[in-house]
Protein backbone atom coordinates (compact mmCIF):
# COMPACT_ATOMS: atom_id res chain seq x y z
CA UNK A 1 1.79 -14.61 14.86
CA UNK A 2 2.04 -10.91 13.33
CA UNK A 3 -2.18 -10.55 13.92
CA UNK A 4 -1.95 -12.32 17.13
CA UNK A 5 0.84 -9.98 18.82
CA UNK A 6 -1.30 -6.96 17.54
CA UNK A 7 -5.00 -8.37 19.14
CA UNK A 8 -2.88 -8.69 22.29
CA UNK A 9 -1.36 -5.34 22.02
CA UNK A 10 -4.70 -3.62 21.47
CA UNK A 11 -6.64 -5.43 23.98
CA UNK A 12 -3.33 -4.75 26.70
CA UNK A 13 -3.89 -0.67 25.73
CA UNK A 14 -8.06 -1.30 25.39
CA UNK A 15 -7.59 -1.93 29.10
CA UNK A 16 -4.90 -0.07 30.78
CA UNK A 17 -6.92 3.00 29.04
CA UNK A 18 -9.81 1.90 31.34
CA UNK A 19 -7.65 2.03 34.23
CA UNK A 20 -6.26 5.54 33.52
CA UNK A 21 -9.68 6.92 32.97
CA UNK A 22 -10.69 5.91 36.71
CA UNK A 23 -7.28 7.81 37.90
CA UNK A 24 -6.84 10.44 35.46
CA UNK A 25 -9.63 11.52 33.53
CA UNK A 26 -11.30 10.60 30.57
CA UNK A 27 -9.05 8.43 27.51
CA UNK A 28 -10.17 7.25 24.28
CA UNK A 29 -9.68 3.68 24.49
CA UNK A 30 -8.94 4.10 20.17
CA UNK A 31 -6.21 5.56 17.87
CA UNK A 32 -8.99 8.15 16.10
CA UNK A 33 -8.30 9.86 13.48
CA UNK A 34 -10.84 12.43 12.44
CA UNK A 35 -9.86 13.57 8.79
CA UNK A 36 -11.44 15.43 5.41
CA UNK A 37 -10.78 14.23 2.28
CA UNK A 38 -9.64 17.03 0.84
CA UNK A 39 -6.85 17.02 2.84
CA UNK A 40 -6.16 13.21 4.11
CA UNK A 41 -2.22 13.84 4.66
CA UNK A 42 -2.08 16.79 6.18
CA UNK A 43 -4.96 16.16 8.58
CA UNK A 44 -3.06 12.58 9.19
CA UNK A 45 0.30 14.41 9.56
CA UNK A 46 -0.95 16.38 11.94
CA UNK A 47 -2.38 14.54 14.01
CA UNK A 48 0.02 11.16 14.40
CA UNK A 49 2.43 13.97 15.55
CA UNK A 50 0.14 14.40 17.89
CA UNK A 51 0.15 11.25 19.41
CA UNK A 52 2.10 9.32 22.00
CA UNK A 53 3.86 6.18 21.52
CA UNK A 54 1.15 3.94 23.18
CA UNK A 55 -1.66 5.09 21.58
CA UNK A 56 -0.46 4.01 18.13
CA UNK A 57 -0.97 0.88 20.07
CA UNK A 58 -4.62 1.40 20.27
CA UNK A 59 -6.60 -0.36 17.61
CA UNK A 60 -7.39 2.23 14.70
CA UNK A 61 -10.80 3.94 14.19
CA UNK A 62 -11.24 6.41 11.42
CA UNK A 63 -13.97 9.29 10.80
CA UNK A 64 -14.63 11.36 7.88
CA UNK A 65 -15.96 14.50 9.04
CA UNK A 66 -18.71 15.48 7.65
CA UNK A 67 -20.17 11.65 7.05
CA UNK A 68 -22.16 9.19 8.85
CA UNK A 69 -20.23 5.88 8.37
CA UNK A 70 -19.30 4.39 11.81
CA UNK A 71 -15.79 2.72 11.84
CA UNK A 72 -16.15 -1.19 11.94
CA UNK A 73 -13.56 -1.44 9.68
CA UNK A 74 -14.72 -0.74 6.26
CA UNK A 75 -13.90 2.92 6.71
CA UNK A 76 -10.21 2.48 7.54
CA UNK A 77 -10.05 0.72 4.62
CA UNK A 78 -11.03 3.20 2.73
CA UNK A 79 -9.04 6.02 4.11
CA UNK A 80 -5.81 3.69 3.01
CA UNK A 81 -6.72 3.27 -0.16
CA UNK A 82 -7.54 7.13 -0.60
CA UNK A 83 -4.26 8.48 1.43
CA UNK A 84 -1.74 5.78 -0.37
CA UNK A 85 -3.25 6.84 -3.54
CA UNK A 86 -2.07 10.40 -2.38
CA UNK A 87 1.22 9.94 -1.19
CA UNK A 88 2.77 7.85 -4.21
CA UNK A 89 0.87 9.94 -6.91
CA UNK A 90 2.86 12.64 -8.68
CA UNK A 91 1.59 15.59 -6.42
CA UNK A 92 3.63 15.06 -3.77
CA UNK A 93 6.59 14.18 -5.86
CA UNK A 94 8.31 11.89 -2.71
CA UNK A 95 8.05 8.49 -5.13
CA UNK A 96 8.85 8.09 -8.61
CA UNK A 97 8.31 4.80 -11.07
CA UNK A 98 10.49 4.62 -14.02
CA UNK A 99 7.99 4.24 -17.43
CA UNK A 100 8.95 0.34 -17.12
CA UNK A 101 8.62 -0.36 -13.70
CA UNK A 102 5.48 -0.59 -11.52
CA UNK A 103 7.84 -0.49 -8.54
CA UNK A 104 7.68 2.88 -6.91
CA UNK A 105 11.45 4.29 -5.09
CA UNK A 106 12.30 7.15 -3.43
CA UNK A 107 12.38 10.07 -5.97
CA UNK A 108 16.40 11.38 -5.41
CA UNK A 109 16.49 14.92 -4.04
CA UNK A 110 20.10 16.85 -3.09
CA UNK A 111 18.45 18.75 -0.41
CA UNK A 112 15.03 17.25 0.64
CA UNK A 113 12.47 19.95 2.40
CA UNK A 114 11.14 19.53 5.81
CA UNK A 115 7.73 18.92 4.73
CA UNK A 116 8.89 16.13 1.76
CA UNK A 117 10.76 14.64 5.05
CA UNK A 118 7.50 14.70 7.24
CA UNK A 119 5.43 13.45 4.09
CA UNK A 120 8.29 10.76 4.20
CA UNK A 121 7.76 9.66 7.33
CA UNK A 122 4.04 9.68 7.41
CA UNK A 123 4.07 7.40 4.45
CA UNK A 124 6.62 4.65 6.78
CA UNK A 125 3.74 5.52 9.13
CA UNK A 126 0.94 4.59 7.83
CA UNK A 127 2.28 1.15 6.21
CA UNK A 128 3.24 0.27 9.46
CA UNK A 129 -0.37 1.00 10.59
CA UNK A 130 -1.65 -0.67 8.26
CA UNK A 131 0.55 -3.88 9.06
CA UNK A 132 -0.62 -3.43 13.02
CA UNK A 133 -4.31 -3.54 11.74
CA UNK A 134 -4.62 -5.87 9.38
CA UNK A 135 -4.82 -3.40 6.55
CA UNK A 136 -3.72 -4.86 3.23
CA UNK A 137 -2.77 -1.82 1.10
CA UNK A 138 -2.50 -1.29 -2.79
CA UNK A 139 1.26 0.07 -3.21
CA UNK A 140 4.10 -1.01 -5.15
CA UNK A 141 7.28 -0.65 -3.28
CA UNK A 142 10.23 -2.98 -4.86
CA UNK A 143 11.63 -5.86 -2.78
CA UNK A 144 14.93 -3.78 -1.99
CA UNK A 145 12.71 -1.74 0.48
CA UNK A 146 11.46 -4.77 2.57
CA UNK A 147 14.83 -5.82 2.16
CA UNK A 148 16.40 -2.24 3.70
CA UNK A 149 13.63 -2.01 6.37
CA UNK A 150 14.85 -5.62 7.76
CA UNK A 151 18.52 -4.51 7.29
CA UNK A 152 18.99 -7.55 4.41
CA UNK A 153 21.41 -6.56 2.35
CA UNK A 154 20.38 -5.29 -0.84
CA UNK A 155 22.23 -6.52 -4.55
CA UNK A 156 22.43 -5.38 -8.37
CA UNK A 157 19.74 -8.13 -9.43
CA UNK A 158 17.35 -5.79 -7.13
CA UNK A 159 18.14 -3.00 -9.70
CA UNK A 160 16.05 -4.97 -12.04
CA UNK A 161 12.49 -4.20 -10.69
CA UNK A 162 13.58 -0.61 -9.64
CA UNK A 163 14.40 0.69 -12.82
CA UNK A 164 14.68 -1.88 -15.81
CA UNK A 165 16.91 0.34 -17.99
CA UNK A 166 19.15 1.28 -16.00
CA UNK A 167 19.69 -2.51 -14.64
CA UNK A 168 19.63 -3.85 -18.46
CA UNK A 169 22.76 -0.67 -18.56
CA UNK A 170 24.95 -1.72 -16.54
CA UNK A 171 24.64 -5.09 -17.39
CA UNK A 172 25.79 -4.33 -20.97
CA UNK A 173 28.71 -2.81 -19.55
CA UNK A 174 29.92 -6.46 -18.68
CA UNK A 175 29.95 -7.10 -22.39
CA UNK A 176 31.97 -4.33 -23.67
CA UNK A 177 35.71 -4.55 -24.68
CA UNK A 178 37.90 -2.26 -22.90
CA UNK A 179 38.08 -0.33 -26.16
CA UNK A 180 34.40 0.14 -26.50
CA UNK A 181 34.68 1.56 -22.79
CA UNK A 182 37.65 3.84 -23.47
CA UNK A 183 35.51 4.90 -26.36
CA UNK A 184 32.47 5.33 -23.67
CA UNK A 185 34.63 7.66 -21.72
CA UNK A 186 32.39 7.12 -18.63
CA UNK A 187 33.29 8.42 -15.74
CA UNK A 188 32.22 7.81 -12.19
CA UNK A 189 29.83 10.45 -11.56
CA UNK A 190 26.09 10.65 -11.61
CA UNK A 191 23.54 12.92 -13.32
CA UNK A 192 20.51 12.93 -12.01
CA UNK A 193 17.00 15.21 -12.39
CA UNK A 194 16.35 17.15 -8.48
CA UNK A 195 12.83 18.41 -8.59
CA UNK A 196 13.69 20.14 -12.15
CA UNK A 197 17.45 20.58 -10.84
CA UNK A 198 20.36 19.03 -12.44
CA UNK A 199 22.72 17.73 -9.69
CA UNK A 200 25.67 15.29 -10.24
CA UNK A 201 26.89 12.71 -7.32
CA UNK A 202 30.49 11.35 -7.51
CA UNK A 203 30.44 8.13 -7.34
CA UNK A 204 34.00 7.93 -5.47
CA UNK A 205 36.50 10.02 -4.63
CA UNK A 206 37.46 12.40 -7.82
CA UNK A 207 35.28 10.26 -9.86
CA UNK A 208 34.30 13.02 -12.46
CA UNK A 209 37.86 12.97 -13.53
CA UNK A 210 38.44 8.98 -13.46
CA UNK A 211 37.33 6.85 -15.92
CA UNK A 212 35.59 2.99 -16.70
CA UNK A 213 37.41 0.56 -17.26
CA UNK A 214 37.19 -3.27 -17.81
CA UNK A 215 39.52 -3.33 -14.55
CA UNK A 216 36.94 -0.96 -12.55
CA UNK A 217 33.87 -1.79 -13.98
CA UNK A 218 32.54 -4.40 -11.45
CA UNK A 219 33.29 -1.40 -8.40
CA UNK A 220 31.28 1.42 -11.22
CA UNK A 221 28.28 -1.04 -11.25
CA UNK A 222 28.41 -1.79 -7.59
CA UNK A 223 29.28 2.05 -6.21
CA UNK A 224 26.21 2.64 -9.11
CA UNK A 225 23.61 0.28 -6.94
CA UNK A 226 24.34 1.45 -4.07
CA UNK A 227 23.92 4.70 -5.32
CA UNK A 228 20.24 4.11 -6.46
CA UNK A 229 19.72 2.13 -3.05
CA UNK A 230 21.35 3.94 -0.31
CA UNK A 231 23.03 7.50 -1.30
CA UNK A 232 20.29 9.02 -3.55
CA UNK A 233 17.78 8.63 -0.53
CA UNK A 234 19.34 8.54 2.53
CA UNK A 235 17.52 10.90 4.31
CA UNK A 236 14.35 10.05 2.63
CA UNK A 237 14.66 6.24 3.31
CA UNK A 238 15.85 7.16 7.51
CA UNK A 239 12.56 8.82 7.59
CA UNK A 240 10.43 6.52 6.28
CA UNK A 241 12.22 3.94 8.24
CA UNK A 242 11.79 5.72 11.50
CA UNK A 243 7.96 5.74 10.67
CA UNK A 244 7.89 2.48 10.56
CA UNK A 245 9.47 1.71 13.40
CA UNK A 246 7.66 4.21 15.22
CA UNK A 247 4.78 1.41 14.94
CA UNK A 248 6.30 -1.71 14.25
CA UNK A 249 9.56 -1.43 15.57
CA UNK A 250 9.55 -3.50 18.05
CA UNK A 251 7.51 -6.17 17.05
CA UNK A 252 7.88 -9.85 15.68
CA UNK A 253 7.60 -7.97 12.20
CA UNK A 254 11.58 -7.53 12.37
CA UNK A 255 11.97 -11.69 12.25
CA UNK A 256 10.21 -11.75 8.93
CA UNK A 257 11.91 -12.37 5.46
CA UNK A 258 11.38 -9.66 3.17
CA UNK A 259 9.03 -11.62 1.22
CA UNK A 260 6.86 -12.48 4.03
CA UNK A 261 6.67 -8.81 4.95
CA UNK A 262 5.66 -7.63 1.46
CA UNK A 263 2.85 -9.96 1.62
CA UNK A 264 1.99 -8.92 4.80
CA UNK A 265 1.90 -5.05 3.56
CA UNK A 266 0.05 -6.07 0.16
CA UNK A 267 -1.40 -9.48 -0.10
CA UNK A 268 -1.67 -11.79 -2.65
CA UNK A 269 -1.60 -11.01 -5.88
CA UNK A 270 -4.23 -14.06 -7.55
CA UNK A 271 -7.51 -12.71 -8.61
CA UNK A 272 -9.14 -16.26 -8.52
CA UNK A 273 -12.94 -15.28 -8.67
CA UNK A 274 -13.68 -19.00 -8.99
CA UNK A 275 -12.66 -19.65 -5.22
CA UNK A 276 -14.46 -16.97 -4.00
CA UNK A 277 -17.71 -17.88 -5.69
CA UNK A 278 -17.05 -21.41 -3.88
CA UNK A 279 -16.44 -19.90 -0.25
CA UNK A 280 -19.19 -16.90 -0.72
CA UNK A 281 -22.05 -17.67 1.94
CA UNK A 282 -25.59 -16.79 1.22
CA UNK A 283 -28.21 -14.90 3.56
CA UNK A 284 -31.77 -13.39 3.46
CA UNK A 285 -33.27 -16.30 1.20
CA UNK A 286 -30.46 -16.81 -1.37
CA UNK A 287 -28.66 -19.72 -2.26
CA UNK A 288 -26.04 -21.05 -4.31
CA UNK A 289 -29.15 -22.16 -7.18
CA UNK A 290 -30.86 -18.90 -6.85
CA UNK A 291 -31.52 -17.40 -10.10
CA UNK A 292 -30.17 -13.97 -9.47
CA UNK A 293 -27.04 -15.75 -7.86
CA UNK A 294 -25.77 -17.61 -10.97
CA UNK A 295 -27.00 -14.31 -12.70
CA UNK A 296 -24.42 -12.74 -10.46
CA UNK A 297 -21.57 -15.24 -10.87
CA UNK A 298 -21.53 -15.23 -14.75
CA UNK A 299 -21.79 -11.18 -14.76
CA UNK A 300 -18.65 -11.06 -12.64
CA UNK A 301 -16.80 -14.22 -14.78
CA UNK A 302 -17.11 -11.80 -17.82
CA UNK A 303 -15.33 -8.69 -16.20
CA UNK A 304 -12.08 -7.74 -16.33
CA UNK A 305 -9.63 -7.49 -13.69
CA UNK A 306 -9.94 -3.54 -13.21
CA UNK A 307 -13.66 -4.07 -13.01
CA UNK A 308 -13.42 -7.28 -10.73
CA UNK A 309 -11.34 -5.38 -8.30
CA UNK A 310 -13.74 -2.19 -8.22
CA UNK A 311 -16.05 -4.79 -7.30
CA UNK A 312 -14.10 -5.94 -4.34
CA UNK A 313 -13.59 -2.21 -3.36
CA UNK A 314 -17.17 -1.95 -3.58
CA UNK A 315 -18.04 -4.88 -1.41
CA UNK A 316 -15.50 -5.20 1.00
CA UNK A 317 -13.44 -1.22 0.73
CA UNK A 318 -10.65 -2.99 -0.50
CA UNK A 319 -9.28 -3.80 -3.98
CA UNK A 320 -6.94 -6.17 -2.51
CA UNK A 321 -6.47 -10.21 -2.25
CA UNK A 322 -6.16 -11.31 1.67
CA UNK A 323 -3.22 -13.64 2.35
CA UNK A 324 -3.85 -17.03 0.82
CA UNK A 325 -6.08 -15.90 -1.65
CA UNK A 326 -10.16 -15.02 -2.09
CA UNK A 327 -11.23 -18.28 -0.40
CA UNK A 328 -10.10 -16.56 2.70
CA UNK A 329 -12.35 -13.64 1.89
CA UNK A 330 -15.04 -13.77 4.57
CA UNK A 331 -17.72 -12.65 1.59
CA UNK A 332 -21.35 -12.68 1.97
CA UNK A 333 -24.39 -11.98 -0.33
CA UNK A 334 -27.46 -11.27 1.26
CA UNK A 335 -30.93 -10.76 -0.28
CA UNK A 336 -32.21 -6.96 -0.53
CA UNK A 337 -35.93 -7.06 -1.60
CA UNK A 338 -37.17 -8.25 -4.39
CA UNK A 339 -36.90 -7.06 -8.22
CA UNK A 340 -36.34 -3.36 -8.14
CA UNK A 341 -34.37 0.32 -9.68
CA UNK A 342 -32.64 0.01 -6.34
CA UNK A 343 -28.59 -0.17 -6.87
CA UNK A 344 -26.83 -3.33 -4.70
CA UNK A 345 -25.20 -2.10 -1.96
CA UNK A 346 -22.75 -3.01 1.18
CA UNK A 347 -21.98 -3.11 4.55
CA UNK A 348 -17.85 -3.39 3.78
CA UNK A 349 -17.05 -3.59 7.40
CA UNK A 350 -18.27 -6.96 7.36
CA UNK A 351 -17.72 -7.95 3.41
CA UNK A 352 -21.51 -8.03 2.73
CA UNK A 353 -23.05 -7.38 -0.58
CA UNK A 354 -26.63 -6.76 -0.44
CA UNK A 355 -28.36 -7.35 -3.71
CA UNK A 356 -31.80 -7.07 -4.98
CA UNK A 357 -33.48 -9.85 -6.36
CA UNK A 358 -33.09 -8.42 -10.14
CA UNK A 359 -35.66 -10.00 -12.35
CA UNK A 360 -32.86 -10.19 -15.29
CA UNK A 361 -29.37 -10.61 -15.83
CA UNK A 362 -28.73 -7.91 -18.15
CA UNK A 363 -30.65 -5.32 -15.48
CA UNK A 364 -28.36 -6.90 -12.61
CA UNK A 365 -25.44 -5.99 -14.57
CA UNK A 366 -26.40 -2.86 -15.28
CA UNK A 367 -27.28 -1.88 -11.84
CA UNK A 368 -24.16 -3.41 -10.46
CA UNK A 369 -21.84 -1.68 -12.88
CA UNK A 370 -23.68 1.97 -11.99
CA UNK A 371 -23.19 0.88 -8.25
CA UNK A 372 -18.78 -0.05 -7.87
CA UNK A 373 -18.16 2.90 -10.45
CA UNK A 374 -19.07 4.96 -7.83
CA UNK A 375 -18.32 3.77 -4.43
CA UNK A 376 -16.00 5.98 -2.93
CA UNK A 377 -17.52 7.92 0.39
CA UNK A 378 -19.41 6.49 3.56
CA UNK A 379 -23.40 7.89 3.40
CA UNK A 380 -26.44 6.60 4.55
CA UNK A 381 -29.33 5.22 2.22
């Protein structure tokens, strides 16, 4: 339903931009976004700010300046992968992942800077974007943020895949005595690290100067949670909300359950090689008994999951499982020549391999392991 409301959306703006060009001039019948990768979010910042509300409507085309590859949908793909990479790494410092925790959250600042805010809101952006074009992206946000963006309530057991320590904490507090808490002396404040700054948050009213107990307990570990969900990021989380919405806001997307949107935003998570060497279709003179085929297959059976999912990358731009798995992976492999030096390469707009008819199996996997551990950038061969 999600994919169908967007087609119709696109095509809708496709043709009213026709229709304004014979009144008003020239429009781009695209959302283009012409960016270098040295500097993916602020050339991304700049211009969706740019933009009106209808032409983040348009379907998405993306250029790297300074390269050949044409937009058919391989290079968006890319350009996610590369910019989400950016925005959750430590540079920016807008995310944070505790050391036991994949899940990234918001990183809790007292006073937030205009451009964290905009960086914020670019990053709401540009999952929303993603969502509107069919973009499955490689992030880790926590349940409690599909949860928030859908305005589901959030609870303690959503602590657990934020930050596993503190979760495991407060849970212990449950199984103290009320003289092991008076020995505690815990109060109901909060320290926590500001960009290097040490701030504290009072968790109610003249909480530094009153204490846990085993008859206030229960509202310390609730006033904690919502702490952690709500009033260490408010700002942040508005932001990133309102980029969002800026794209998605209106759609069916706000009917989903929180679990339907996160596998919306990031697919699914099984790495089932065996189902995609069942759909994969052949072209150019190979088939399922060629030589260099099974070759292939029992190359890729003995990599590891980092390796299998450069592959994908490689192939298709994108390191991630489509919804219901790799069977639903549109994947081709297509003959390219004969037995040569030449490395495989790809057309990842349209999931197409295109491999050489290596004489050997060891010079196939050779080849093909020079070729996806370098297969970032759009060039022509």
């Amino acid at each position: 339903i999600i994919r169908i409301e967007s087609v119709l959306l696109m095509r809708t703006e496709l043709q009213d931009s026709f229709f304004r060009a014979m009144f008003s001039g020239v429009t781009c019948p695209y959302l283009v976004l012409e960016v270098r990768r040295d500097s993916l979010v602020r050339d991304t910042l700049y211009q969706l700010d740019l933009k009106l509300s209808q032409d983040l409507r348009k379907q998405l085309k993306v250029r790297f300046v300074g390269e050949e590859g044409v937009d058919e949908g391989g290079v968006q793909k890319e350009f996610f992968q590369l910019i989400v990479r950016d925005v959750f790494s430590a540079k920016y410092g807008i995310f944070r992942a505790s050391d036991n925790s994949r899940y990234h959250w918001f990183r809790p600042q007292a006073h937030p800077s205009a451009d964290a805010l905009e960086e914020i809101r670019l990053t709401g952006q540009l999952i929303g974007l993603a969502v509107y074009n069919a973009v499955i992206l490689d992030i880790h946000l926590p349940p409690a943020l599909y949860k928030k963006l859908l305005r589901v309530p959030v609870t303690r057991d959503d602590l657990r895949e934020v930050d596993p320590e503190l979760h495991h904490g407060l849970t212990q507090l449950l199984q103290l005595s009320a003289a092991e808490l008076e020995t505690l002396e815990r109060t109901f404040e909060v320290e926590y690290d500001s960009l290097g700054e040490l701030c504290t948050h009072e968790l109610i009213p003249d909480g530094a100067k009153t204490l846990v107990t085993a008859d206030n307990r229960e509202l310390f570990i609730d006033q904690y949670v919502d702490f952690v969900f709500n009033a260490s990021c408010e700002r942040q989380f508005a932001e990133f909300k309102s980029g969002f919405d800026r794209i998605c806001g209106a759609s069916y997307v706000r009917f989903m359950r929180p679990q339907e949107l996160e596998l919306l935003v990031c697919g699914c998570s099984d790495l089932d090689f065996g189902a995609l060497e069942r759909s994969t279709i052949y072209d150019g003179g190979y088939t399922r008994s060629s030589a260099v085929i099974r070759h292939f297959w029992e190359v890729v059976a003995g990599f590891s999951d980092e390796l299998k999912r450069k592959l994908l990358f490689f192939a298709t731009s994108s390191d991630r499982v489509p919804i219901g798995g790799l069977s639903k992976l549109h994947f081709v492999i297509a003959k390219n020549g004969g037995d040569s030096d030449r490395l495989p390469t790809s057309h990842t707009c349209f999931n197409v391999l295109l491999l050489p008819e290596y004489a050997t199996m060891d010079k196939l996997r050779e080849r093909l392991l020079t070729a996806i551990h370098n297969s970032e950038g759009f060039g022509m061969i």
